[in-house]
Structures are given as structure tokens and as C-alpha cells.
Protein backbone atom coordinates (compact mmCIF):
# COMPACT_ATOMS: atom_id res chain seq x y z
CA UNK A 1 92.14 113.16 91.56
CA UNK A 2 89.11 110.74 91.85
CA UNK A 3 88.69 109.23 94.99
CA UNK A 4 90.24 105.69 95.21
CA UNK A 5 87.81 102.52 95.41
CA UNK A 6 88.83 99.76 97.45
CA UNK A 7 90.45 96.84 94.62
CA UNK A 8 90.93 99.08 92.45
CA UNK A 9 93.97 99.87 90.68
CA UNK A 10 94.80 103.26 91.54
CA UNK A 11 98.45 104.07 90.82
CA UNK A 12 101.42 102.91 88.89
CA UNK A 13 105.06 103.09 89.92
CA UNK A 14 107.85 102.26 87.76
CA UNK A 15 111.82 102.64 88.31
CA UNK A 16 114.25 105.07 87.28
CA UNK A 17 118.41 106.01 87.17
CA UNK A 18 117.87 109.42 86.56
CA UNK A 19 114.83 111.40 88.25
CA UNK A 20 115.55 114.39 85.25
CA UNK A 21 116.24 113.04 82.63
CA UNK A 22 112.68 111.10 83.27
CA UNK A 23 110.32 114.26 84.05
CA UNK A 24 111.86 115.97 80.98
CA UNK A 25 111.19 112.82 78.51
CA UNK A 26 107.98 112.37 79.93
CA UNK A 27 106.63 116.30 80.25
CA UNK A 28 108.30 117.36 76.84
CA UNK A 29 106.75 114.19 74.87
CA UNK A 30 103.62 113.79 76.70
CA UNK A 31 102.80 116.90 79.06
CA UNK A 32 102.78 115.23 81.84
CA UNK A 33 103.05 116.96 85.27
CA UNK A 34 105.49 116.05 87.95
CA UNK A 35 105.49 116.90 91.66
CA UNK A 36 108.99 116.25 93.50
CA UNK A 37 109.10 113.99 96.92
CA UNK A 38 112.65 114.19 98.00
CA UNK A 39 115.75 113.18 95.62
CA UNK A 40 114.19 109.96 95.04
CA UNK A 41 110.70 109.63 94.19
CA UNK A 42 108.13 111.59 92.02
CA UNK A 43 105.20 111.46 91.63
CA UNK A 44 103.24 112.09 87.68
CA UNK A 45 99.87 113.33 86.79
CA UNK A 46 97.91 114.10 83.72
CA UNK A 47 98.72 111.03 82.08
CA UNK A 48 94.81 109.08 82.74
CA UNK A 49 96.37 107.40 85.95
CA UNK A 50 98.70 109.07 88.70
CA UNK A 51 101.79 107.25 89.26
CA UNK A 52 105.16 107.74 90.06
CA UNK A 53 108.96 106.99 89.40
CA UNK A 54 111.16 105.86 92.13
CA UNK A 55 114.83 106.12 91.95
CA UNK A 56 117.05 103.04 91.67
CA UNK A 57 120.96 102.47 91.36
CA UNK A 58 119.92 98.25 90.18
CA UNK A 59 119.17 97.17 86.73
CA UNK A 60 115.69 97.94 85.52
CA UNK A 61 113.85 94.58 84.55
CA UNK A 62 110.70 94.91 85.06
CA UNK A 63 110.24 98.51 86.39
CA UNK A 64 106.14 98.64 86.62
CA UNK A 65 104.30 98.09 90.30
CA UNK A 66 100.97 97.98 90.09
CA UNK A 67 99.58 99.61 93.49
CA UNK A 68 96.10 98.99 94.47
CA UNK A 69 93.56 100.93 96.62
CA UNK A 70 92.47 99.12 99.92
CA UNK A 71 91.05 101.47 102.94
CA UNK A 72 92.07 98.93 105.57
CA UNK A 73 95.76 97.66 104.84
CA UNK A 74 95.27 95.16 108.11
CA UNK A 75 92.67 92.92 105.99
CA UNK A 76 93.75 92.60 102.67
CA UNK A 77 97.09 91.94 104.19
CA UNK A 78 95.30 88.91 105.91
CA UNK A 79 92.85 88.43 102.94
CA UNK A 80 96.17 88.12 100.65
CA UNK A 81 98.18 85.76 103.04
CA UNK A 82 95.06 83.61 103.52
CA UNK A 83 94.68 83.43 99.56
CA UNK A 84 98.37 81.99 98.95
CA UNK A 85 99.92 85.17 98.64
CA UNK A 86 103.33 86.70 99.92
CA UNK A 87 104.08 89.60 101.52
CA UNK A 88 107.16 91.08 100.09
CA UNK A 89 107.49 94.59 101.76
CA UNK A 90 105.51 94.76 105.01
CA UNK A 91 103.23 97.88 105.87
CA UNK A 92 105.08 101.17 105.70
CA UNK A 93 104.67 105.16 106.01
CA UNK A 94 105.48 107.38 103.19
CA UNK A 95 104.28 111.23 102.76
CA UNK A 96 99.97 110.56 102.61
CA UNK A 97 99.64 107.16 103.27
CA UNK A 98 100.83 103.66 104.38
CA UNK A 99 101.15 100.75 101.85
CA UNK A 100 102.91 96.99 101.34
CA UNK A 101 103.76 95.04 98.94
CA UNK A 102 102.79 91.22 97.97
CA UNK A 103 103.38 88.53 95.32
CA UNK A 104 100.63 86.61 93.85
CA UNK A 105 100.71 82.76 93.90
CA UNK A 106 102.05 83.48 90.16
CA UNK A 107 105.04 85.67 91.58
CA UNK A 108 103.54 88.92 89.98
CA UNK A 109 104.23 92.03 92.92
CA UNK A 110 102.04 94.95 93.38
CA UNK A 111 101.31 96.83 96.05
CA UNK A 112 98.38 97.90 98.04
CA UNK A 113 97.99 101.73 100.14
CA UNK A 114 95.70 103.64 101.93
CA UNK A 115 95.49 107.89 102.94
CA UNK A 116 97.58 108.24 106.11
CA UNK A 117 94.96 107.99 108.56
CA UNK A 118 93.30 104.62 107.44
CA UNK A 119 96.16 101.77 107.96
């Protein structure tokens, strides 16, 4: 894996009902690679940009988050507030990292993370 650049994009989530049924479809018709994070999250590889597939019970709309790279989550949580934006999920842990979520002043949500050890 490269190493992220801050503003980058640097990862793509999307939703799922079924965890299985979504790493077969996607290894079988495009070889992708799959690592497991608990019973409701996993993460892909070998498809040109890592992302993952988070497990969800709701209706799928739009099931894409863009996540960003930022080494300090602290400032371009400010820079984003400060620019009209919203935070929708405040900073959280997960397994390698901390990250947060945001609207744009259009309503579009992505998400920005950092490695564990640079929140």
C-alpha cells in the first residue's frame, strides 16, 4: 500500500447486507482480496484503491464514502467547520487509525482518517 498524502483520497467504503455474499461477488468476478475486521466490516485490496464494505441492516441509497487522508484529524476538522462544513460523525478509533466524518456545504459526506498514532 502507498503511503497516504494528506487531501488525498485514499480509501472507499461502501455498504453491505451480506458481508459473503459481497467478498464472493467481488473476488470471483474481479480477484479482489478481502481481509476480515470482525462480523461487520472488511476491508478489499487489489482493486487500484483499498476500500472496504461495512455491514448495514438500512436500505442502501447511496452506499459509497469517500474517505480522505489527513495526518492531523484536529485541523482539517477545524479547517472543514471554518469552511461551512458539518461534522456528521465526530473523531473515532477503529483497528489502525482514528477518522470522522463531514458534509460539504453541498450535503455530499466523506470522511477523513489518520494511522493510529497521528489524531
Amino acid at each position: 500500500m502507498k503511503t497516504p498524502q494528506n487531501n488525498t483520497i485514499n480509501y472507499v467504503e461502501f455498504k453491505a447486507h451480506d458481508l459473503n455474499i459481497i467478498k464472493t461477488f467481488y473476488s470471483r468476478v474481479f480477484g479482489w482480496g478481502f481481509t476480515d475486521y470482525g462480523d461487520s466490516y472488511i476491508s478489499f485490496s487489489e482493486s487500484g484503491l483499498d476500500g472496504g464494505f461495512e455491514k448495514t441492516e438500512e436500505s442502501i441509497i447511496n452506499g459509497a464514502l469517500v474517505v480522505l487522508y489527513h495526518d492531523n484529524l484536529n485541523n482539517i476538522k477545524k479547517s472543514i467547520i471554518e469552511a461551512g462544513g458539518e461534522i456528521t460523525v465526530d473523531i473515532f478509533s477503529f483497528p489502525g487509525g482514528s477518522r470522522f466524518q463531514f458534509k460539504d456545504p453541498s450535503g455530499n459526506e466523506l470522511a477523513v482518517w489518520t494511522h493510529a498514532d497521528e489524531v
